[in-house]
C-alpha atoms as a PDB file:
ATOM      1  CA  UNK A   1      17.690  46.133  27.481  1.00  0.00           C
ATOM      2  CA  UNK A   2      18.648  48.498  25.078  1.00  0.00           C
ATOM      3  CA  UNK A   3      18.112  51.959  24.639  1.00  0.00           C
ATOM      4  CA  UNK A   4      16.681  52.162  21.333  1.00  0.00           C
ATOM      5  CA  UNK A   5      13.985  50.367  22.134  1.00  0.00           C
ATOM      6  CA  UNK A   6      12.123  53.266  23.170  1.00  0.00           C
ATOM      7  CA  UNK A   7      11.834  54.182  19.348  1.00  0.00           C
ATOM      8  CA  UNK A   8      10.740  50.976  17.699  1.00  0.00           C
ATOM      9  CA  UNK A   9       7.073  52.041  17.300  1.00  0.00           C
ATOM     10  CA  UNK A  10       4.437  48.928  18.859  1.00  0.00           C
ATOM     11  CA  UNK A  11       3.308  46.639  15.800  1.00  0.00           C
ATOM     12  CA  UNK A  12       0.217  46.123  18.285  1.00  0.00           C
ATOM     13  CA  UNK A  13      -1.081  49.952  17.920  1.00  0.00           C
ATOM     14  CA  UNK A  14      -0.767  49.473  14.710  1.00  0.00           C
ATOM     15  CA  UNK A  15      -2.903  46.680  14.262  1.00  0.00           C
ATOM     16  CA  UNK A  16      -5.142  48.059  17.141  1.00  0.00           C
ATOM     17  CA  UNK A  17      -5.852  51.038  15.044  1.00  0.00           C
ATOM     18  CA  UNK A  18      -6.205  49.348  11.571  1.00  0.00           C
ATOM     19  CA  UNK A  19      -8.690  46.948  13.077  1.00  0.00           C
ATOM     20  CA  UNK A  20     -10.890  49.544  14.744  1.00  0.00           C
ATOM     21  CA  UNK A  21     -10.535  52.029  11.713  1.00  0.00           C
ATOM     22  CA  UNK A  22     -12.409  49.020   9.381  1.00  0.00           C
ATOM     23  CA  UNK A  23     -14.778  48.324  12.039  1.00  0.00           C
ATOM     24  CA  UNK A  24     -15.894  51.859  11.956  1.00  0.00           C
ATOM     25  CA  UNK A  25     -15.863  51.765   8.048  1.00  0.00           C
ATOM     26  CA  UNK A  26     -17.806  48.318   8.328  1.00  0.00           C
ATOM     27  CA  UNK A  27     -20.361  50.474  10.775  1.00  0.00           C
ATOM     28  CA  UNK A  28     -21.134  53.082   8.167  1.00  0.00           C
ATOM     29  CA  UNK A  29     -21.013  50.705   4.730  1.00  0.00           C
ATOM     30  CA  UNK A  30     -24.342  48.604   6.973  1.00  0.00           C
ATOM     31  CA  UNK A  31     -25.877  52.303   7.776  1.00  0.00           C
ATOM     32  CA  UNK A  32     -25.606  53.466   4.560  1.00  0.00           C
ATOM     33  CA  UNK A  33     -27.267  49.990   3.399  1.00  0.00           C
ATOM     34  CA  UNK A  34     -23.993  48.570   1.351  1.00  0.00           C
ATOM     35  CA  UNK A  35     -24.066  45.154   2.429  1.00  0.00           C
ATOM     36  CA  UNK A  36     -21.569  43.868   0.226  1.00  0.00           C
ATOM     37  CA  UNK A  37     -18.985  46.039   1.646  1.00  0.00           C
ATOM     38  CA  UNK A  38     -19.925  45.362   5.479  1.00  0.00           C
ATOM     39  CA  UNK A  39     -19.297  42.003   5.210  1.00  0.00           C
ATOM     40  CA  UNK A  40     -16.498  42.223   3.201  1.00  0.00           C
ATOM     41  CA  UNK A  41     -15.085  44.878   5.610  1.00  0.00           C
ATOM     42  CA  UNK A  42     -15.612  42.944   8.439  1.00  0.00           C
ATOM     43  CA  UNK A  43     -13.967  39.781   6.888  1.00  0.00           C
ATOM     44  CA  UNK A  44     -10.906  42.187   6.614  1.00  0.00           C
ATOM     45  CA  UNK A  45     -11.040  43.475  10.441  1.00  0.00           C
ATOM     46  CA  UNK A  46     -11.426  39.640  11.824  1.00  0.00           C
ATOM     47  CA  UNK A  47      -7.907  38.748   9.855  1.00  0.00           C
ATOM     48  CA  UNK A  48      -6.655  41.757  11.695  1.00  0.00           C
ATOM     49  CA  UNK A  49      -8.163  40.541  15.030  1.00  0.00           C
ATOM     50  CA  UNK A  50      -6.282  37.417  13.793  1.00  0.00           C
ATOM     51  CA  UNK A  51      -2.793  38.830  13.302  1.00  0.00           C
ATOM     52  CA  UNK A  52      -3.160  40.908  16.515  1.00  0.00           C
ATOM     53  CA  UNK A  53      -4.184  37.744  18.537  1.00  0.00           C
ATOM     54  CA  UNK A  54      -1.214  35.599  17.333  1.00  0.00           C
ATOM     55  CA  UNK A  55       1.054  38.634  18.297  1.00  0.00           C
ATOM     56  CA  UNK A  56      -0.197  38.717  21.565  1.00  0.00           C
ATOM     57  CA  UNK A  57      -0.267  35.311  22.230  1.00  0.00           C
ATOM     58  CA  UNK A  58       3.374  35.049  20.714  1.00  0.00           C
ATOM     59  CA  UNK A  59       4.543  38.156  23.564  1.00  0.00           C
ATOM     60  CA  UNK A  60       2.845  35.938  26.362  1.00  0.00           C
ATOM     61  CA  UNK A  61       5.042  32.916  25.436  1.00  0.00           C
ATOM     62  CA  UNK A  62       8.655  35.073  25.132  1.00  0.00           C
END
């Protein structure tokens, strides 16, 4: 193992935090009433989900 691998930032979090940040802007377009955008938001935070899944499933086989 090498040592600079302590300073390659996670491509996970990343994703994590993307996903959850359009979820949350998803939650407040459907408050607010803007349909349009909720799904369209949400479409957006399930190809996230996507890319995050693959990654994970990718470390599991390695």
């Amino acid at each position: 193992m090498s040592i600079f691998k302590w300073f390659k930032k996670d491509p996970a979090k990343k994703l994590q935090k993307e996903y959850l940040l359009k979820l949350e802007k998803a939650m407040h377009a459907q408050r607010n009433g803007n349909i349009r955008e909720y799904s369209f938001l949400t479409a957006e935070a399930e190809a996230v989900r996507e890319k995050l899944e693959a990654l994970d499933s990718g470390r599991a086989e390695a």
